[in-house]
Each structure stands twice: as structure tokens, then as C-alpha cells.
N, C-alpha and C. Protein backbone atom coordinates (compact mmCIF):
# COMPACT_ATOMS: atom_id res chain seq x y z
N UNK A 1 0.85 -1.20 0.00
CA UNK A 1 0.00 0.00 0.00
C UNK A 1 0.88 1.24 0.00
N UNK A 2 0.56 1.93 -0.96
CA UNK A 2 1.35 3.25 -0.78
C UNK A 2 0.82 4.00 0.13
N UNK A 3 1.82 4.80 0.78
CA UNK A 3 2.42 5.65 2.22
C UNK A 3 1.49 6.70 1.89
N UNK A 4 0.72 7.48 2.85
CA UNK A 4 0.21 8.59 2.71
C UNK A 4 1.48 9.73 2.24
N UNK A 5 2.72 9.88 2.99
CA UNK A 5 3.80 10.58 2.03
C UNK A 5 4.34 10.45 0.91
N UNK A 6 4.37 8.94 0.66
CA UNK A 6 4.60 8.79 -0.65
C UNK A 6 3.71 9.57 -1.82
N UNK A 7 2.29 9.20 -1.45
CA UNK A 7 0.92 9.98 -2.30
C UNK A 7 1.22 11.39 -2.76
N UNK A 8 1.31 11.88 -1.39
CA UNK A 8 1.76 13.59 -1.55
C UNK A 8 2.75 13.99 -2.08
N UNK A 9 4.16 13.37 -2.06
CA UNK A 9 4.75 13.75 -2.79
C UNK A 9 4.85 13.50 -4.36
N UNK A 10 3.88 12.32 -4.73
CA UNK A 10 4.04 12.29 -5.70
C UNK A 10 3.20 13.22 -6.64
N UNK A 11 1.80 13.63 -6.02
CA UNK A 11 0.93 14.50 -6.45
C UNK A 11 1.44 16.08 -6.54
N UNK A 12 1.97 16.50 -5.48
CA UNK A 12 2.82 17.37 -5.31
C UNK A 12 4.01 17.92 -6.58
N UNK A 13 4.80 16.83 -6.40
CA UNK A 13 5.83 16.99 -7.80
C UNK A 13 5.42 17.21 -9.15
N UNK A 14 4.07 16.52 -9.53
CA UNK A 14 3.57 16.65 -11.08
C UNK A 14 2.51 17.97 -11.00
N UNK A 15 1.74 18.49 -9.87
CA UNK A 15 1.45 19.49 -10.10
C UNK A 15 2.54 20.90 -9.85
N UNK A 16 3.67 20.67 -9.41
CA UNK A 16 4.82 21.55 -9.22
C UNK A 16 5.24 21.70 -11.01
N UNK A 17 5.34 20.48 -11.52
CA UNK A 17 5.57 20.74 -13.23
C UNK A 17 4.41 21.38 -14.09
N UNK A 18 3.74 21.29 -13.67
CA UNK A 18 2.31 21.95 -14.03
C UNK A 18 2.58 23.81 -13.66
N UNK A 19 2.93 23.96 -12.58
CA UNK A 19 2.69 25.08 -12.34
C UNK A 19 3.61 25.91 -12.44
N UNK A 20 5.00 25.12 -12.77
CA UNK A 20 6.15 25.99 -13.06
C UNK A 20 7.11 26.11 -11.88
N UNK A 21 6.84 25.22 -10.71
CA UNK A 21 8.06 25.40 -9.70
C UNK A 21 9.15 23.72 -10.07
N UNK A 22 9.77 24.17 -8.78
CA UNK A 22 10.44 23.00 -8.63
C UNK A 22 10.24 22.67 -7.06
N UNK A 23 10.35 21.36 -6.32
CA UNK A 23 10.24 21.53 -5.25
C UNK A 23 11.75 21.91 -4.04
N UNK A 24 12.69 22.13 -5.49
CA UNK A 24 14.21 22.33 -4.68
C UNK A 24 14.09 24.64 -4.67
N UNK A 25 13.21 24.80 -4.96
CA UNK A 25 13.40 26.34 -5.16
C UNK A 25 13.17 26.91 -4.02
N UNK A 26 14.00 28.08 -4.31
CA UNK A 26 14.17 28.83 -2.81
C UNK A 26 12.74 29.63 -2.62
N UNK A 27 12.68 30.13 -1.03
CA UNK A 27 11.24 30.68 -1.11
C UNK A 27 11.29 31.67 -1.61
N UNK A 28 9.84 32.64 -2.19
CA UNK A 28 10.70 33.80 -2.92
C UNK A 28 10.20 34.82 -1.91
N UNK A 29 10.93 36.05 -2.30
CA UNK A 29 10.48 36.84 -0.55
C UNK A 29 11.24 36.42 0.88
N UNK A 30 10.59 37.26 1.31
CA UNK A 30 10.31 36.72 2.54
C UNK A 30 9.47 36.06 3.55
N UNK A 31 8.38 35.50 2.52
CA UNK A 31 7.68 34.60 3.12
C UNK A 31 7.99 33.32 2.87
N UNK A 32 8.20 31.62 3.50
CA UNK A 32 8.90 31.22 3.56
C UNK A 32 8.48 30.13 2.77
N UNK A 33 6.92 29.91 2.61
CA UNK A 33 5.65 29.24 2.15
C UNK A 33 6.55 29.26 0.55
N UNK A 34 5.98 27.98 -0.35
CA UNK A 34 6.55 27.77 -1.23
C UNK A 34 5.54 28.55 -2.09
N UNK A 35 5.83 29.87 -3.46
CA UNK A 35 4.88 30.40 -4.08
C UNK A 35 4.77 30.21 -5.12
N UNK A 36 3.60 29.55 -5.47
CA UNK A 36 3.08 29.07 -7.12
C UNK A 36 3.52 29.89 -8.57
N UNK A 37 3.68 29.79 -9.12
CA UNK A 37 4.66 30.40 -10.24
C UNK A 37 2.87 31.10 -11.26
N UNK A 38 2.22 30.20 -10.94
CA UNK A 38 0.80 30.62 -11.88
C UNK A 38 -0.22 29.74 -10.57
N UNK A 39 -1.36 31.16 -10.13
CA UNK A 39 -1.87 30.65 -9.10
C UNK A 39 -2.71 29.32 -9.71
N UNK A 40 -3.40 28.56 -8.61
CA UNK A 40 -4.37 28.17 -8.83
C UNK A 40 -5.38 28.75 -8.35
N UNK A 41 -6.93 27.33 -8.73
CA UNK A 41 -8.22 28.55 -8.30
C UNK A 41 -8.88 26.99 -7.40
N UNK A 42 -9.24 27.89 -6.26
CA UNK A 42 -10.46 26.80 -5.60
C UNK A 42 -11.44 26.34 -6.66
N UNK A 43 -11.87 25.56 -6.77
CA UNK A 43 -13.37 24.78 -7.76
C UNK A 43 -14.60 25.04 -6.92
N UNK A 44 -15.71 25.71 -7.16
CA UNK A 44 -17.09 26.41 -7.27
C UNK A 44 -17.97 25.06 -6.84
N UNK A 45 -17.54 24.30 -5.61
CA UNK A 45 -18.43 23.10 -5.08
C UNK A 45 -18.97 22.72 -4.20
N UNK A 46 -20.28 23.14 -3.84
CA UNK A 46 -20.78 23.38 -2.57
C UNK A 46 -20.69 21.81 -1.61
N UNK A 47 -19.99 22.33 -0.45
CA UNK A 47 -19.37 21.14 0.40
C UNK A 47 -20.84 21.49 1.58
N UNK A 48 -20.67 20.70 2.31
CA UNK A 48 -21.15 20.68 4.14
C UNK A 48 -20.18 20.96 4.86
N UNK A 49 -20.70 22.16 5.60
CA UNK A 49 -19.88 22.16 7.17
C UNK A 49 -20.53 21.43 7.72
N UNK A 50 -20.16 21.82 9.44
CA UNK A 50 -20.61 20.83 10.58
C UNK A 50 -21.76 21.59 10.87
N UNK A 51 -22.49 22.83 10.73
CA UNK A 51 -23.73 23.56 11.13
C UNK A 51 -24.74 22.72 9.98
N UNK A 52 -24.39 21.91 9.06
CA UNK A 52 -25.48 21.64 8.17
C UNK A 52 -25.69 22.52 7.15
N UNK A 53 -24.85 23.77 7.06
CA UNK A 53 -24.92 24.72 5.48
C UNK A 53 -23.84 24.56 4.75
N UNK A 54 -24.29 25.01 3.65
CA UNK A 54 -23.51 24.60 2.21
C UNK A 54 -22.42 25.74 2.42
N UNK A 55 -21.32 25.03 1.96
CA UNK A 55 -20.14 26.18 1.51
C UNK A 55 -19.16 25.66 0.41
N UNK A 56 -19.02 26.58 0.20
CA UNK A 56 -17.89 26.38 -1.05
C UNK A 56 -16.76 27.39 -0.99
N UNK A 57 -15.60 26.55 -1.04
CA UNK A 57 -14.08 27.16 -1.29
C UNK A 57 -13.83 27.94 -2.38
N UNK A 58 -14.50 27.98 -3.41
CA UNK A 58 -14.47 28.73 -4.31
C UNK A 58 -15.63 30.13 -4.61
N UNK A 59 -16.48 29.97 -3.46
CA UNK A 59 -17.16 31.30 -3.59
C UNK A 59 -17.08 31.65 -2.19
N UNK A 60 -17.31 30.90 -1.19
CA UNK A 60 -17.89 31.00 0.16
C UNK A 60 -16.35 31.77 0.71
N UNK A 61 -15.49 31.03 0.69
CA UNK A 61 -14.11 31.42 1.02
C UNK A 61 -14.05 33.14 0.91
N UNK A 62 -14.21 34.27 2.06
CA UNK A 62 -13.64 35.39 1.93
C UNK A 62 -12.76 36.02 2.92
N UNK A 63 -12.56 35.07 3.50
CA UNK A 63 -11.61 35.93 4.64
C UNK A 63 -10.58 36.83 4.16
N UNK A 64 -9.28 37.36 4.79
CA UNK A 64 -8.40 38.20 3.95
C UNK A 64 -7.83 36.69 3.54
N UNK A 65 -7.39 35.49 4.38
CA UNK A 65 -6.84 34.60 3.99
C UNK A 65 -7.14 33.57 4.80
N UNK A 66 -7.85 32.42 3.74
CA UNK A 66 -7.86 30.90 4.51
C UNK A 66 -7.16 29.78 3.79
N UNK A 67 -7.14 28.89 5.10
CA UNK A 67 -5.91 28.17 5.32
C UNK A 67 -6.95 27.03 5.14
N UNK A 68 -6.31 25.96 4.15
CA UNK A 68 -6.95 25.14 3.77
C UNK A 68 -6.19 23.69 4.20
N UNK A 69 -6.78 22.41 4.23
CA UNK A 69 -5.82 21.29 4.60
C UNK A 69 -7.51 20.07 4.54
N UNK A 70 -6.58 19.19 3.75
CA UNK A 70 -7.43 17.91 3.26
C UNK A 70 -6.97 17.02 4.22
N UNK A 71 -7.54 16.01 5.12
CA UNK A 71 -7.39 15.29 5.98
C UNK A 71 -8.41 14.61 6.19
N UNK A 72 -8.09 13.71 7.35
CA UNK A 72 -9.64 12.37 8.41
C UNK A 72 -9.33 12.53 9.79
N UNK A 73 -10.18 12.52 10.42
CA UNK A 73 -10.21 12.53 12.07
C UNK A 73 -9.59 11.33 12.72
N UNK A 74 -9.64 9.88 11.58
CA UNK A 74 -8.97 8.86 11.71
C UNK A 74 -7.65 8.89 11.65
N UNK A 75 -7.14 9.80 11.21
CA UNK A 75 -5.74 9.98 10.29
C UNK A 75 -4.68 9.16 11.55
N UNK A 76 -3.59 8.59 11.60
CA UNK A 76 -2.83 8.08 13.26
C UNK A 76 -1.58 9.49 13.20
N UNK A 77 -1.55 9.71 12.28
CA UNK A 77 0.04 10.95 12.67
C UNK A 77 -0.04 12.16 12.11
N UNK A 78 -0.01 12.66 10.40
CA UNK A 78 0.54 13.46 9.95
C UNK A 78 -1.26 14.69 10.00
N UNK A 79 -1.98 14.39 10.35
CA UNK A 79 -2.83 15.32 9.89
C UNK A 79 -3.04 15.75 11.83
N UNK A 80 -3.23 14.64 12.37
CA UNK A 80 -2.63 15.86 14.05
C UNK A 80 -1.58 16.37 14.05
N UNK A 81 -0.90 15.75 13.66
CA UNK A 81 0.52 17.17 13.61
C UNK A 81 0.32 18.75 13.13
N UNK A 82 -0.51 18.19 11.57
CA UNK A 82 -0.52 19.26 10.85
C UNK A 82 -1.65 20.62 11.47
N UNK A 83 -2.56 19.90 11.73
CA UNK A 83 -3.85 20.64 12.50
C UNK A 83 -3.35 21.69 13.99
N UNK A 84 -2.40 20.68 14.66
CA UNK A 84 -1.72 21.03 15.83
C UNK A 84 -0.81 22.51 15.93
N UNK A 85 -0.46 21.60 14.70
CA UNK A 85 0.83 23.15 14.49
C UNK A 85 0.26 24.41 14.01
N UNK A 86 -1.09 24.10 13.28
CA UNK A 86 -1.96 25.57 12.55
C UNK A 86 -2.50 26.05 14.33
N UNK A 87 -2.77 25.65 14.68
CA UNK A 87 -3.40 25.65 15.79
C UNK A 87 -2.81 26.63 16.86
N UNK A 88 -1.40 26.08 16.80
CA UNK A 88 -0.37 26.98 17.75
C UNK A 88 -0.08 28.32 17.20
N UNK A 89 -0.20 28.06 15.54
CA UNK A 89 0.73 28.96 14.58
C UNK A 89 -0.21 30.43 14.87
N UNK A 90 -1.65 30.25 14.95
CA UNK A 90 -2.54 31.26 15.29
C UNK A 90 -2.27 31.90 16.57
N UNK A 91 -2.04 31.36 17.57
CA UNK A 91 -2.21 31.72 19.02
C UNK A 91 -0.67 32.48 19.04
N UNK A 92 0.00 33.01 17.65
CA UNK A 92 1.15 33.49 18.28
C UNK A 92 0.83 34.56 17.32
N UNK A 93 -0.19 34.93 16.76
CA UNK A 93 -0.28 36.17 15.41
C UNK A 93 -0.82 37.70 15.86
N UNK A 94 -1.75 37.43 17.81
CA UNK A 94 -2.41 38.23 17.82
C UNK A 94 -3.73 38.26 17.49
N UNK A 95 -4.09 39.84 16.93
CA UNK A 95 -5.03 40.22 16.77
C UNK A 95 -5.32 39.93 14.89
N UNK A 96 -4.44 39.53 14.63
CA UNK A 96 -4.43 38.88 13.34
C UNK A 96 -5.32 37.59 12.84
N UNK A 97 -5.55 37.31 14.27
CA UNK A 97 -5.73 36.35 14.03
C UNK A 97 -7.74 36.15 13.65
N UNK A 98 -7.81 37.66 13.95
CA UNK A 98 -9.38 37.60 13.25
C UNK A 98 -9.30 37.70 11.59
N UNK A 99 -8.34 37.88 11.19
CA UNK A 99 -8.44 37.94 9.71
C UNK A 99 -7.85 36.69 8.82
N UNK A 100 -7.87 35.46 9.76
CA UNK A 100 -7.76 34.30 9.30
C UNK A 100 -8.74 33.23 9.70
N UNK A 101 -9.12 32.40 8.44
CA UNK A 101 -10.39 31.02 8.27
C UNK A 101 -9.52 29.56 8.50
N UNK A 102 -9.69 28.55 8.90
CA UNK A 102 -9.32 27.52 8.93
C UNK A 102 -10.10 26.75 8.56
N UNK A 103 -9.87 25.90 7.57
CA UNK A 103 -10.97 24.89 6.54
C UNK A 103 -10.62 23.60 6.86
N UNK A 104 -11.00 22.55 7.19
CA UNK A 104 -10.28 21.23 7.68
C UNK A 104 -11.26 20.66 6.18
N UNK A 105 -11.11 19.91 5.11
CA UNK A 105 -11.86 19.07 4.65
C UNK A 105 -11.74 17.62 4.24
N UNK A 106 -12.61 16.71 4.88
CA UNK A 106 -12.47 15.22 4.94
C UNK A 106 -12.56 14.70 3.54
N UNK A 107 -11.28 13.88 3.78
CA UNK A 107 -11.23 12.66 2.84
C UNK A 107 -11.77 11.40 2.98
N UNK A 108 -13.11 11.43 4.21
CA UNK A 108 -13.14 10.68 4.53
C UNK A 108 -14.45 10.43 4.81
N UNK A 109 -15.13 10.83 4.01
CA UNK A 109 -16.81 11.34 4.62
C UNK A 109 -17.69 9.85 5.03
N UNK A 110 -17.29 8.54 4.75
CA UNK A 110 -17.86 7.65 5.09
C UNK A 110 -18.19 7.57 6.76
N UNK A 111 -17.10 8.23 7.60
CA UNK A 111 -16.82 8.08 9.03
C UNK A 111 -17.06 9.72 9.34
N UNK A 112 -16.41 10.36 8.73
CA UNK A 112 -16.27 12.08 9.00
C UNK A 112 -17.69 12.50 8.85
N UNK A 113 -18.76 12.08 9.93
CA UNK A 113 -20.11 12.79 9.48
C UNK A 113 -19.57 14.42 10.48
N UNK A 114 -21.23 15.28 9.79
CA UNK A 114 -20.88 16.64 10.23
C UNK A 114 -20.41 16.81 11.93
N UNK A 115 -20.80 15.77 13.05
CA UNK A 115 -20.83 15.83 14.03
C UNK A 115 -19.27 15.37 14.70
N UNK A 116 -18.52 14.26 13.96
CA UNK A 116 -17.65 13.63 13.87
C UNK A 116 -16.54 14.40 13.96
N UNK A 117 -16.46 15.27 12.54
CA UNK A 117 -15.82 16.02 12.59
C UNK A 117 -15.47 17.39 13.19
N UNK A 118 -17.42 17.88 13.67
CA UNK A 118 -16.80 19.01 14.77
C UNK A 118 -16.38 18.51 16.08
N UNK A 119 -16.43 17.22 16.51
CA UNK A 119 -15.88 17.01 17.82
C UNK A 119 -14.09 16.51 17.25
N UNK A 120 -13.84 16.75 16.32
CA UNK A 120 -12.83 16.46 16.30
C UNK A 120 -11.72 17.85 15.97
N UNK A 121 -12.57 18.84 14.84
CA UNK A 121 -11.73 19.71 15.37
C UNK A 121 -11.75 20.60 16.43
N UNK A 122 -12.76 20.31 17.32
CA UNK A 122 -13.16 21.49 18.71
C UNK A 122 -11.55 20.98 19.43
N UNK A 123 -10.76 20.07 18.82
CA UNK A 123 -9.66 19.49 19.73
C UNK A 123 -8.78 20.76 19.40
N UNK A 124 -9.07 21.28 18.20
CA UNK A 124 -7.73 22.31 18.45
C UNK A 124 -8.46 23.42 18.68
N UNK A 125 -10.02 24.25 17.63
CA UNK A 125 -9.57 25.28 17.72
C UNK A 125 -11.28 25.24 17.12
N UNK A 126 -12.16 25.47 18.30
CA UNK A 126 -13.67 25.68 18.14
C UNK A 126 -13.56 26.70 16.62
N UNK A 127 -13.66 27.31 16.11
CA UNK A 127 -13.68 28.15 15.04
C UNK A 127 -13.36 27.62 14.13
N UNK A 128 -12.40 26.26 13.78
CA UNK A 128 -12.11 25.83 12.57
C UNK A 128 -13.83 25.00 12.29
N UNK A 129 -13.34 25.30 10.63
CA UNK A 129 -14.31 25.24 10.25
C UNK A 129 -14.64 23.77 8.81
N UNK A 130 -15.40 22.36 9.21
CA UNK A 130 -14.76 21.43 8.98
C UNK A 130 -16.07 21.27 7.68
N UNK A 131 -15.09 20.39 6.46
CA UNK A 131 -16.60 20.29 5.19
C UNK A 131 -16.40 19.09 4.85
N UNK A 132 -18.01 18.41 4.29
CA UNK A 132 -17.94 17.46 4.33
C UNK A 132 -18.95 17.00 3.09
N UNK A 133 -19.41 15.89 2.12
CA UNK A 133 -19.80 15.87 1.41
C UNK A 133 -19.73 15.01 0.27
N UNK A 134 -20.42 14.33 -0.79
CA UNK A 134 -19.89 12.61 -1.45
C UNK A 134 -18.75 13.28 -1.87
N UNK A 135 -18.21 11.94 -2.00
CA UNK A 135 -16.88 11.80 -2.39
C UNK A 135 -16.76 12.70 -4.03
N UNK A 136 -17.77 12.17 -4.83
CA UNK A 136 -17.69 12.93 -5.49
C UNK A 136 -17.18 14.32 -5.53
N UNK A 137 -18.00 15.55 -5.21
CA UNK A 137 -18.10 16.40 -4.58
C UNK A 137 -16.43 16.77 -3.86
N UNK A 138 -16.07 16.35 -3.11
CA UNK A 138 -15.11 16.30 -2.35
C UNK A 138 -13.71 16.45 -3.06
N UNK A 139 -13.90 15.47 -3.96
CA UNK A 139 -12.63 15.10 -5.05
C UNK A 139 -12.88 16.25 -6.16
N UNK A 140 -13.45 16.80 -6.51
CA UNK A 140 -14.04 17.88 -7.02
C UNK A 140 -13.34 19.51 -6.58
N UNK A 141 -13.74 19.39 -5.05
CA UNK A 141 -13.06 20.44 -4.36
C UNK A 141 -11.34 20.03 -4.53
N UNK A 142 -11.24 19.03 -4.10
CA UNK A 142 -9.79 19.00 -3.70
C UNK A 142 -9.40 18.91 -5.44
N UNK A 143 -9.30 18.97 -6.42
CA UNK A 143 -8.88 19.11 -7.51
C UNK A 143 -8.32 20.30 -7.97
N UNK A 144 -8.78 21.45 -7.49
CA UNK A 144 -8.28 22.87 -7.29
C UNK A 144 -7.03 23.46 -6.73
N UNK A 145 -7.16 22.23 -5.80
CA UNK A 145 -5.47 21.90 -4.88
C UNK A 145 -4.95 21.11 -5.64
N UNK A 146 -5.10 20.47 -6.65
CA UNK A 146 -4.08 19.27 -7.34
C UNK A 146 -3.99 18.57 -5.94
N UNK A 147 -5.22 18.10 -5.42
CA UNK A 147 -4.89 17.32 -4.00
C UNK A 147 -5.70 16.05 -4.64
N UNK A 148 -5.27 14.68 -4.50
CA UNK A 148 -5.91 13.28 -4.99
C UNK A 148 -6.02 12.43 -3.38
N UNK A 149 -7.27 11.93 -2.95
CA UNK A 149 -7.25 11.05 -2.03
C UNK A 149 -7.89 9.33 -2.71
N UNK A 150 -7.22 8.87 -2.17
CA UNK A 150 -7.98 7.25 -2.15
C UNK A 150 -7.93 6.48 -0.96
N UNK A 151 -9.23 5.32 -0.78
CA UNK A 151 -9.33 4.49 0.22
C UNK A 151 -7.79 3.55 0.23
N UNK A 152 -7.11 3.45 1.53
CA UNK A 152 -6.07 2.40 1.35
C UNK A 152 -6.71 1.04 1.63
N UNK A 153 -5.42 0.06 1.83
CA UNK A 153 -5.96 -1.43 2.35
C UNK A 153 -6.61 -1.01 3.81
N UNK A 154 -7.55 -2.64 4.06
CA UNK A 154 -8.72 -2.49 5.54
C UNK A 154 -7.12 -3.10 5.98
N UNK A 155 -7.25 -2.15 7.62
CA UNK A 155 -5.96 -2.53 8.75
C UNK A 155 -6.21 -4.13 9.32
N UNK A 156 -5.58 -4.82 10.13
CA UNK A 156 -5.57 -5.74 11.14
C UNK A 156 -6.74 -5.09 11.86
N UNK A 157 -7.22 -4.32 12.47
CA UNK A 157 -7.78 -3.71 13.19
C UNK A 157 -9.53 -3.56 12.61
N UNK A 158 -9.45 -3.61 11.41
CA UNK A 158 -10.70 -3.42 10.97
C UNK A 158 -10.66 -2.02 10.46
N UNK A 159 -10.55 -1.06 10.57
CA UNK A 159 -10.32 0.12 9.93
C UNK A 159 -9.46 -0.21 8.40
N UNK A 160 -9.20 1.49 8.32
CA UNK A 160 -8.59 1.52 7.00
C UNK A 160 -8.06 2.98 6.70
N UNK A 161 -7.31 3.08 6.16
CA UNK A 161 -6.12 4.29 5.95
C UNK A 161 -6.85 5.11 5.03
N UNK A 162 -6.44 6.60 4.82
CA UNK A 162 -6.78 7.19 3.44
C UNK A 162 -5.65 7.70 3.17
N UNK A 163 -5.10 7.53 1.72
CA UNK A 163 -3.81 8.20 1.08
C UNK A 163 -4.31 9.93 0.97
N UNK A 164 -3.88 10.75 0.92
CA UNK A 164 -4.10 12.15 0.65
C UNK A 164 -2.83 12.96 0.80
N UNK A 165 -3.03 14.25 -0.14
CA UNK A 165 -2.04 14.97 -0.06
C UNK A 165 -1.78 15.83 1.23
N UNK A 166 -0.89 16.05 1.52
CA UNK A 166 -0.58 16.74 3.55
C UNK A 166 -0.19 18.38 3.47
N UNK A 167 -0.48 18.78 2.16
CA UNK A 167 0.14 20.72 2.16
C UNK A 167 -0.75 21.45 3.04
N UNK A 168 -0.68 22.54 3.03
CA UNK A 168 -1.52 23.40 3.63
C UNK A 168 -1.59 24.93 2.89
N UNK A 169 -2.65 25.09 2.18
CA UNK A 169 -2.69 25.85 1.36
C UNK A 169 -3.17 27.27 1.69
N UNK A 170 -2.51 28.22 1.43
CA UNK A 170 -3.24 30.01 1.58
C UNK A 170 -4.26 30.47 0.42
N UNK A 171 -5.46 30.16 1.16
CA UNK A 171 -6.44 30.82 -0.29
C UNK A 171 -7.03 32.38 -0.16
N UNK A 172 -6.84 32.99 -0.65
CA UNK A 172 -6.97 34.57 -0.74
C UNK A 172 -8.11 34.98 -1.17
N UNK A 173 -8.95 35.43 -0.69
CA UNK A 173 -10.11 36.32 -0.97
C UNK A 173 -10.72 36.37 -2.30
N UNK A 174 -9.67 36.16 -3.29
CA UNK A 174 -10.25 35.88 -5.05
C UNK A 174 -10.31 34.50 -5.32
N UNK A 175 -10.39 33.61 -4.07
CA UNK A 175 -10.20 32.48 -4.48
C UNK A 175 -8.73 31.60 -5.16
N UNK A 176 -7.78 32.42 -4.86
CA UNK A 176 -6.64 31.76 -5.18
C UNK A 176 -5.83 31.07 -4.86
N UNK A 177 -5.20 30.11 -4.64
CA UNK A 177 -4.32 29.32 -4.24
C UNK A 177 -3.02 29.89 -4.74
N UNK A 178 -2.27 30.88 -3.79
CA UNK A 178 -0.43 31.44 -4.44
C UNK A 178 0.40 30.34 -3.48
N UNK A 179 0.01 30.28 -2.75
CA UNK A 179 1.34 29.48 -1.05
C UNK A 179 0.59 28.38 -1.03
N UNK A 180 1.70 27.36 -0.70
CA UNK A 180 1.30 26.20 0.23
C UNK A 180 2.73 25.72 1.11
N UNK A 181 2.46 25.16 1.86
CA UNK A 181 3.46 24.80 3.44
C UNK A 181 3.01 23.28 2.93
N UNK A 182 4.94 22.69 3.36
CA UNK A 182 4.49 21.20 3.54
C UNK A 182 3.96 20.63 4.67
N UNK A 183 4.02 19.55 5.33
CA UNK A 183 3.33 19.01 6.47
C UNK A 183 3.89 19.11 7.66
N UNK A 184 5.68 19.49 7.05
CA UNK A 184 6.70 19.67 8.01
C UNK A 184 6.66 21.04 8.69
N UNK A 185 6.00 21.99 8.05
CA UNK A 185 5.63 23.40 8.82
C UNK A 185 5.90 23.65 10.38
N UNK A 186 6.79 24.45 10.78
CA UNK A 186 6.37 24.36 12.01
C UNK A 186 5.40 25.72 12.51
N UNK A 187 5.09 25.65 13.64
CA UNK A 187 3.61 26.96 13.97
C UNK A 187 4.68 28.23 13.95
N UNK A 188 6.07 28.06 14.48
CA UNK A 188 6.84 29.34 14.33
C UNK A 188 6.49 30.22 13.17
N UNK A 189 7.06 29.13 12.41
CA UNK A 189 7.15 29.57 10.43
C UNK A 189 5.82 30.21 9.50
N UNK A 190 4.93 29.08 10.61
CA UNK A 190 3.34 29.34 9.87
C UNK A 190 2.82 30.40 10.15
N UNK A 191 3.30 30.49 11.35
CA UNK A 191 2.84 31.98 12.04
C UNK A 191 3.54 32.98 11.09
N UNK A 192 4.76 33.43 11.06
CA UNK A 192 5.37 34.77 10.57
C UNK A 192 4.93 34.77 9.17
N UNK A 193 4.40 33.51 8.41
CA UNK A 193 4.13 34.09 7.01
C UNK A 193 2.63 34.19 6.97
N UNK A 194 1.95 33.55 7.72
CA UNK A 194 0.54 33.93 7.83
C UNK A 194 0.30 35.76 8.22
N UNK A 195 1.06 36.04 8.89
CA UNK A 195 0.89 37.84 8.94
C UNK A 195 1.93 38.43 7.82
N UNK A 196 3.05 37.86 7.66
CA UNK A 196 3.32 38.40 5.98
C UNK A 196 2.64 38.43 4.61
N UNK A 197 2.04 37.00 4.56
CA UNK A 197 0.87 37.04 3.84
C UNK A 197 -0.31 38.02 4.23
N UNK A 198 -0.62 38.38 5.48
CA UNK A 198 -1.47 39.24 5.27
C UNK A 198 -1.63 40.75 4.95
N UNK A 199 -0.04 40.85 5.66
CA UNK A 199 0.41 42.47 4.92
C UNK A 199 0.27 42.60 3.66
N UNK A 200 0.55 41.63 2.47
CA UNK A 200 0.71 41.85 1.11
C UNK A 200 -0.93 41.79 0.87
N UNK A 201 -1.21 41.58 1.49
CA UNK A 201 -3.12 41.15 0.87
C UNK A 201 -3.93 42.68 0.60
């Protein structure tokens, strides 16, 4: 079974040729977030939050800047890490921190119902804001990210893994995708470019 890192990086690298980077390039600026050479655009697909209303990343999305990340509440490592560290990365920005959205969206909607998932992100940060919706739908949204998930093999355990990509993406008020952070982010880093990103906005 391929590695949930393996997935990402491989999805990662062919939309990096797509978009004109490399993943060895320096950051440009001084923000530290790797920046898309030709943005992308969120896709216009009305998801579920956990209140039961429709939203979409591609219209609904207006904050000055939200922070996007494809994940499962099941996930065993890289998506608590990743959630963890956004989590901290806020609590060090201030008053900044009203001009940032946090989007959690499941790859996993078989288990990730709307309830599921708000008790799962109330673990970091009551305000994040979690979507959910058929797979269809879902794979739809995450296509905008050049993000691909699939079911892995069922565990010893009875469960079962989902492959998905682990970035964490800055979507801007026009709907754009310019930055994304790998999984390795730490909240230091996330923090100082999340308010650099917001100065330029």
C-alpha cells in the first residue's frame, strides 16, 4: 500500500511541473511558504460544514486569507501534527488572528459525518471550520489543490487508511491558491508568514 507521504509527494511533484516550480526552489520573498509560479483557483463546489450549510471554497471562502488542509479525524500521525501546528501557529499572530479562516476538509466522509468532525476539530480550535460531502463532490473540491485522495488497504484492526495529499494551502479572498506549506511546517514559520501574507493582501 502506498504511504500517505509517498501519495503527496508524488501528487505534489507533477502538479509543481504543471505550475512551473520546482520543489528544490528557494522561497521567494520573505515569506517562507513555497509560491506558485501561476496561481491556482479553488473549484465552485458546494461542500457541508458541521452547522449543516452549504459552503464552497471557491465562492464561500472570503476571509483576507484561509488556510486550507485535506485530511480524516482517523488519520494516526501526519494530519494531528498538521492541524496542531496551525493551531499553535494562530495563538502566536495576535489580533491577526481575526483575519484568518481555517478549513479542515475530509477525505473521509464515510466516518467524517458533520458531528464527527466538529468534535474532532473542537480538539484544536472551536472556530475551525470542517466540510464534508460525497466523495464525489469532495474530489471535485480537492482538484483545485491538485490534492488526490484514495481508500487504502482495511488494517488488522478493521479500519482503513486514506492516502491524501498533507500541504496546507493560503487561499486569498479571489479564491486563489499562491502558497502552500508542507506538512513539516512548524507553527513558528506558519505563524510569521501567515501575517506576511497578510500584509501583502
Amino acid at each position: 500500500m502506498r504511504s500517505t507521504r509517498a501519495l503527496a509527494a508524488a501528487v505534489l511533484a507533477a502538479a509543481l511541473v504543471v505550475s512551473g516550480c520546482s520543489a528544490a526552489d528557494e522561497p521567494t520573498g520573505e515569506v517562507s511558504a513555497q509560491r506558485l509560479a501561476t496561481p491556482w483557483e479553488a473549484t465552485d463546489v458546494a461542500l457541508t460544514d458541521t452547522d449543516g450549510a452549504a459552503y464552497s471554497l471557491g465562492s464561500d471562502a472570503d476571509a483576507p486569507l484561509t488556510l486550507v488542509f485535506f485530511g480524516y479525524s482517523h488519520c494516526p500521525d501526519i494530519c494531528q501534527l498538521v492541524m496542531s501546528n496551525i493551531a499553535s501557529a494562530l495563538t502566536r499572530i495576535g489580533d491577526d488572528v481575526d483575519d484568518v479562516e481555517v478549513v479542515f476538509v475530509t477525505t473521509d466522509p464515510a466516518r467524517d459525518t458533520e458531528q464527527a468532525l466538529r468534535q474532532y476539530l473542537d480538539r484544536y480550535n472551536p472556530d475551525f471550520r470542517g466540510l464534508t460531502g460525497s466523495i464525489e463532490d469532495l474530489s471535485a473540491a480537492a482538484s483545485g489543490f491538485h490534492v488526490v485522495f484514495e481508500k487504502g488497504e482495511k488494517l488488522p484492526t478493521g479500519g482503513y487508511d486514506i492516502t491524501h495529499g498533507t500541504q496546507v494551502f493560503a487561499l486569498d479572498p479571489d479564491h486563489k491558491i499562491r502558497h502552500y506549506w508542507s506538512q513539516d511546517v512548524t507553527a513558528q514559520t506558519l505563524a510569521a508568514d501567515i501575517q506576511l501574507l497578510l500584509e501583502e493582501s
